[in-house]
Protein backbone atom coordinates (compact mmCIF):
# COMPACT_ATOMS: atom_id res chain seq x y z
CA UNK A 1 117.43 111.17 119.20
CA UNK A 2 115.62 114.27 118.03
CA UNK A 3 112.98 113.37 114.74
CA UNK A 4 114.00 116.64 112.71
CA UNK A 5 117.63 117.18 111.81
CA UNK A 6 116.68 120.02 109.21
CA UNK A 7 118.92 118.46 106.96
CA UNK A 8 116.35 118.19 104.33
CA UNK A 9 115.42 121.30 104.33
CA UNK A 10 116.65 122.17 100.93
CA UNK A 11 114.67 118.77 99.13
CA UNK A 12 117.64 116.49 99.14
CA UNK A 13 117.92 113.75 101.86
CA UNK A 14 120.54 111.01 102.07
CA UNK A 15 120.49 107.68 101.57
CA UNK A 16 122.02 104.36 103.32
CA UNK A 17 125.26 105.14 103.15
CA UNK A 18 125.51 108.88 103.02
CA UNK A 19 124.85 109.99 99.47
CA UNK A 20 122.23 112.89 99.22
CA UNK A 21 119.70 112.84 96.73
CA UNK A 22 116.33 114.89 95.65
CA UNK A 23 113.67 113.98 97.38
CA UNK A 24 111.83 112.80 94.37
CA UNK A 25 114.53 110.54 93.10
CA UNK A 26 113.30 107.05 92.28
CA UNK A 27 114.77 105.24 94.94
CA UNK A 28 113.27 107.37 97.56
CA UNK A 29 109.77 107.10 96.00
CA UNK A 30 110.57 103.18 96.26
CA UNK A 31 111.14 102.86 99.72
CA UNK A 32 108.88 105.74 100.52
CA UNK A 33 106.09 103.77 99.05
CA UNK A 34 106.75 100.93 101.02
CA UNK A 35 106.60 102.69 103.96
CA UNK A 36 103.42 103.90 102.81
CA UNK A 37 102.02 99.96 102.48
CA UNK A 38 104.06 99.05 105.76
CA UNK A 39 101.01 101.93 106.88
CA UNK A 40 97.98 100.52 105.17
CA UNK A 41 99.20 97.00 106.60
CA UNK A 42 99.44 98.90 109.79
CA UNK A 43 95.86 99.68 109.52
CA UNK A 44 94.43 96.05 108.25
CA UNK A 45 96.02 94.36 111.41
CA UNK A 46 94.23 96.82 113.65
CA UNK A 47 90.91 95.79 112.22
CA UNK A 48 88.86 92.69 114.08
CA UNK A 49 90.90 89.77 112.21
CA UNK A 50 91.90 86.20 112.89
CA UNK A 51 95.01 85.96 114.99
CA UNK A 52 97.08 83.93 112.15
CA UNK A 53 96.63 87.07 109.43
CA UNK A 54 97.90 89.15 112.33
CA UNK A 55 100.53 87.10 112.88
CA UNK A 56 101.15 87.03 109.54
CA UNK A 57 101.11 91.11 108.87
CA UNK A 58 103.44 91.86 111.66
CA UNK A 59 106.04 89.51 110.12
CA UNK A 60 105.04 91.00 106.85
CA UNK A 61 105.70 94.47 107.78
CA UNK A 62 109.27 93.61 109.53
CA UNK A 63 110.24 92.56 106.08
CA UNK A 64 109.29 95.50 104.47
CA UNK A 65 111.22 97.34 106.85
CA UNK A 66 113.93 95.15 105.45
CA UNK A 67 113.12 96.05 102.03
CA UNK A 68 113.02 99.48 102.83
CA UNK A 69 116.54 99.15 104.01
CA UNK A 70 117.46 97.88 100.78
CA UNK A 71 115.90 99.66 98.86
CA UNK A 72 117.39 103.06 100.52
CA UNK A 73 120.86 101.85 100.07
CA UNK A 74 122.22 102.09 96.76
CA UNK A 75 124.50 99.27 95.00
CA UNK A 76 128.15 101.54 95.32
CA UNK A 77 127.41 101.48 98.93
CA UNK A 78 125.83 97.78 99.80
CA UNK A 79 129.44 96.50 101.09
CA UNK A 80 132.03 98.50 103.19
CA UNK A 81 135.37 98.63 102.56
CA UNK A 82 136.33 95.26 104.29
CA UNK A 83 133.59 93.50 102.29
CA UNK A 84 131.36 93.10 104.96
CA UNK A 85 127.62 93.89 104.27
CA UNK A 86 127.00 97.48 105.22
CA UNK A 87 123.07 97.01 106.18
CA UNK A 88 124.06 94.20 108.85
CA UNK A 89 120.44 92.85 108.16
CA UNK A 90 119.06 89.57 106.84
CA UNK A 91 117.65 89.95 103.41
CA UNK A 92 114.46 88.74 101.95
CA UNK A 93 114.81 84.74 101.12
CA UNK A 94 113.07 81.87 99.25
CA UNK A 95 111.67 81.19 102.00
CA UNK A 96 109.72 84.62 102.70
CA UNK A 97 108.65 84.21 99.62
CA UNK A 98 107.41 80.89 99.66
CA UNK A 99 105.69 81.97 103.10
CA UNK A 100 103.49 84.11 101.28
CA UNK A 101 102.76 81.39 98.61
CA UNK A 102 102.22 78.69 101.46
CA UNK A 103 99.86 81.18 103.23
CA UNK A 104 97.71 82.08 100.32
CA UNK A 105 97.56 78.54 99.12
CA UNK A 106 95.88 77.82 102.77
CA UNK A 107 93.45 80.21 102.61
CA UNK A 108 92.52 79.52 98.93
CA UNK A 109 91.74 76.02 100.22
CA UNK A 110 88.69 77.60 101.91
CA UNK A 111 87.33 79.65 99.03
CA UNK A 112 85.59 79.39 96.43
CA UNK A 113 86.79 79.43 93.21
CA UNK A 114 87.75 82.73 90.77
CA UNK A 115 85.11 82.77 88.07
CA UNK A 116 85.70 86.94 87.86
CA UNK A 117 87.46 89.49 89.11
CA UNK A 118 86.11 90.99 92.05
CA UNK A 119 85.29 94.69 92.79
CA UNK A 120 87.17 95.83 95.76
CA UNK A 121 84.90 96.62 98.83
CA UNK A 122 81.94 95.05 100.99
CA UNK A 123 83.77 95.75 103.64
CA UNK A 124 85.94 98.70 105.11
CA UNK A 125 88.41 96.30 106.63
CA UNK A 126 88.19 93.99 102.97
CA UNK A 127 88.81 97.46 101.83
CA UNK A 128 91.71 98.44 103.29
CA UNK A 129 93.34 94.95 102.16
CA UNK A 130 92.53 96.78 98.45
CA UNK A 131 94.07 99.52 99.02
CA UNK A 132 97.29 97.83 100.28
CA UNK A 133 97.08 95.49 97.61
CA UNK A 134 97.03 98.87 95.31
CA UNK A 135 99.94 100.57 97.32
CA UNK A 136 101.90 96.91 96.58
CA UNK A 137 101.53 97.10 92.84
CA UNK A 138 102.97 100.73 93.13
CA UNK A 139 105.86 99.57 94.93
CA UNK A 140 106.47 96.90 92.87
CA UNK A 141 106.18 99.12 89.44
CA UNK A 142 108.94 101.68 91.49
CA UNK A 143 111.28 99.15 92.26
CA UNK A 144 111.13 97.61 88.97
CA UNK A 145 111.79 101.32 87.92
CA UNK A 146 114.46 101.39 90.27
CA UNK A 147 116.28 98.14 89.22
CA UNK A 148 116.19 99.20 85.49
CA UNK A 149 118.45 102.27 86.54
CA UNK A 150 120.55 100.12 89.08
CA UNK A 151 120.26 96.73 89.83
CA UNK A 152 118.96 95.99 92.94
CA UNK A 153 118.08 92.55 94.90
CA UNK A 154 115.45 90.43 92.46
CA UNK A 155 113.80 88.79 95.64
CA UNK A 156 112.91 92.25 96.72
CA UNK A 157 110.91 92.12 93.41
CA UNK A 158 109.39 89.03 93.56
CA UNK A 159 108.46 89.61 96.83
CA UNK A 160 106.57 92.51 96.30
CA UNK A 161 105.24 91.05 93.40
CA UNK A 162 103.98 87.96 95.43
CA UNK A 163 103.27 90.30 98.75
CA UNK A 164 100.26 92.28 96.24
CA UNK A 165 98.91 88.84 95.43
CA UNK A 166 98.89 87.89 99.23
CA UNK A 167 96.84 90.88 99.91
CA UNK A 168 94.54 90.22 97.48
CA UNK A 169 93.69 86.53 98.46
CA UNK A 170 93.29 87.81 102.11
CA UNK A 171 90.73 90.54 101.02
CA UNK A 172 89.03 87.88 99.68
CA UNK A 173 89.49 85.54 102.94
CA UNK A 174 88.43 88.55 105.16
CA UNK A 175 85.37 88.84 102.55
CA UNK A 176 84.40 85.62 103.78
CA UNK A 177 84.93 85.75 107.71
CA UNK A 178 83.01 89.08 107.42
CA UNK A 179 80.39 87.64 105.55
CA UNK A 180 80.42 90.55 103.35
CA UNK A 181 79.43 90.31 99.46
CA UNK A 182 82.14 89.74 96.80
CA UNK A 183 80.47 91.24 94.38
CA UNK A 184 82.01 90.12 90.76
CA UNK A 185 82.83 92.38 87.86
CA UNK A 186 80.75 91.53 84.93
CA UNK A 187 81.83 93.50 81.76
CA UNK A 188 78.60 95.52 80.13
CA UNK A 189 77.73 94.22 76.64
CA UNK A 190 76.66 96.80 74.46
């Protein structure tokens, strides 16, 4: 399978199902910014972490491979002709979300409580968690985007929505392994 098909040449590419597009229409900025977090994820889990929040990424970034998928195929083509489900995939559940919820509920167990928000940093690995915790939010104000134009799967939303949340608790777990400071915003007073 050759990587270039120079099909795109012209700034349109297609998506699931065969219809072509600009290559700045909203649904590929969705699922090109999750690609962009799957990346950033990519880069947390090669950092010195525990094994369980590796365990935990990889899984993470399968299902936004899945959300990419669904996200690239628009509603007019999401069943074929017979009715079956063109993508063939599982699609995100409950219970991926409630992973996520279960997972940051364990490691909030350990920390200590949110008095303030915290300034992102102390750490470059606590950093990158930022960042994909950023690169969440984006996807999640896309695909929001997205499903006011066409509807499109609410758990992919929620989700996301919980996914930015995850990142942001493990930042704050990672904080702690790596005994790096979480330094607290404090507004100025004038």
């Amino acid at each position: 399978m050759k990587v270039y098909t120079k099909t795109g040449d012209k700034g349109t590419t297609a998506l699931f199902g065969g219809t072509r597009v600009p290559k700045h229409h909203i649904r590929i900025e969705s699922y090109g910014t999750v690609d962009e977090l799957n990346s950033f994820i990519g880069l947390i889990r090669d950092q010195e972490i525990d094994p369980r929040s590796k365990e935990i990424l990889i899984h993470i970034q399968n299902k936004l491979f899945t959300v990419g998928a669904i996200l690239a195929t628009p509603p007019e083509k999401e069943t074929l002709k017979n009715g079956k489900d063109r993508l063939n995939i599982s699609k995100i559940s409950e219970e991926e979300i409630e992973l996520l919820e279960k997972e940051m509920d364990v490691m909030n167990e350990h920390l200590p409580p949110m008095t303030h928000f915290v300034l992102p940093g102390g750490h470059p690995t606590v950093s990158h968690c930022h960042v994909a915790r950023c690169v969440c939010r984006r996807a999640e104000r896309l695909a929001t985007h997205l499903n006011e134009l066409e509807t499109i799967d609410q758990r992919v939303i929620m989700y996301l929505n919980r996914l930015s949340d995850y990142l942001f608790v493990l930042a704050r777990k990672l904080s702690k392994d790596l005994q790096a400071e979480e330094v607290k915003w404090v507004p100025e007073k004038y």
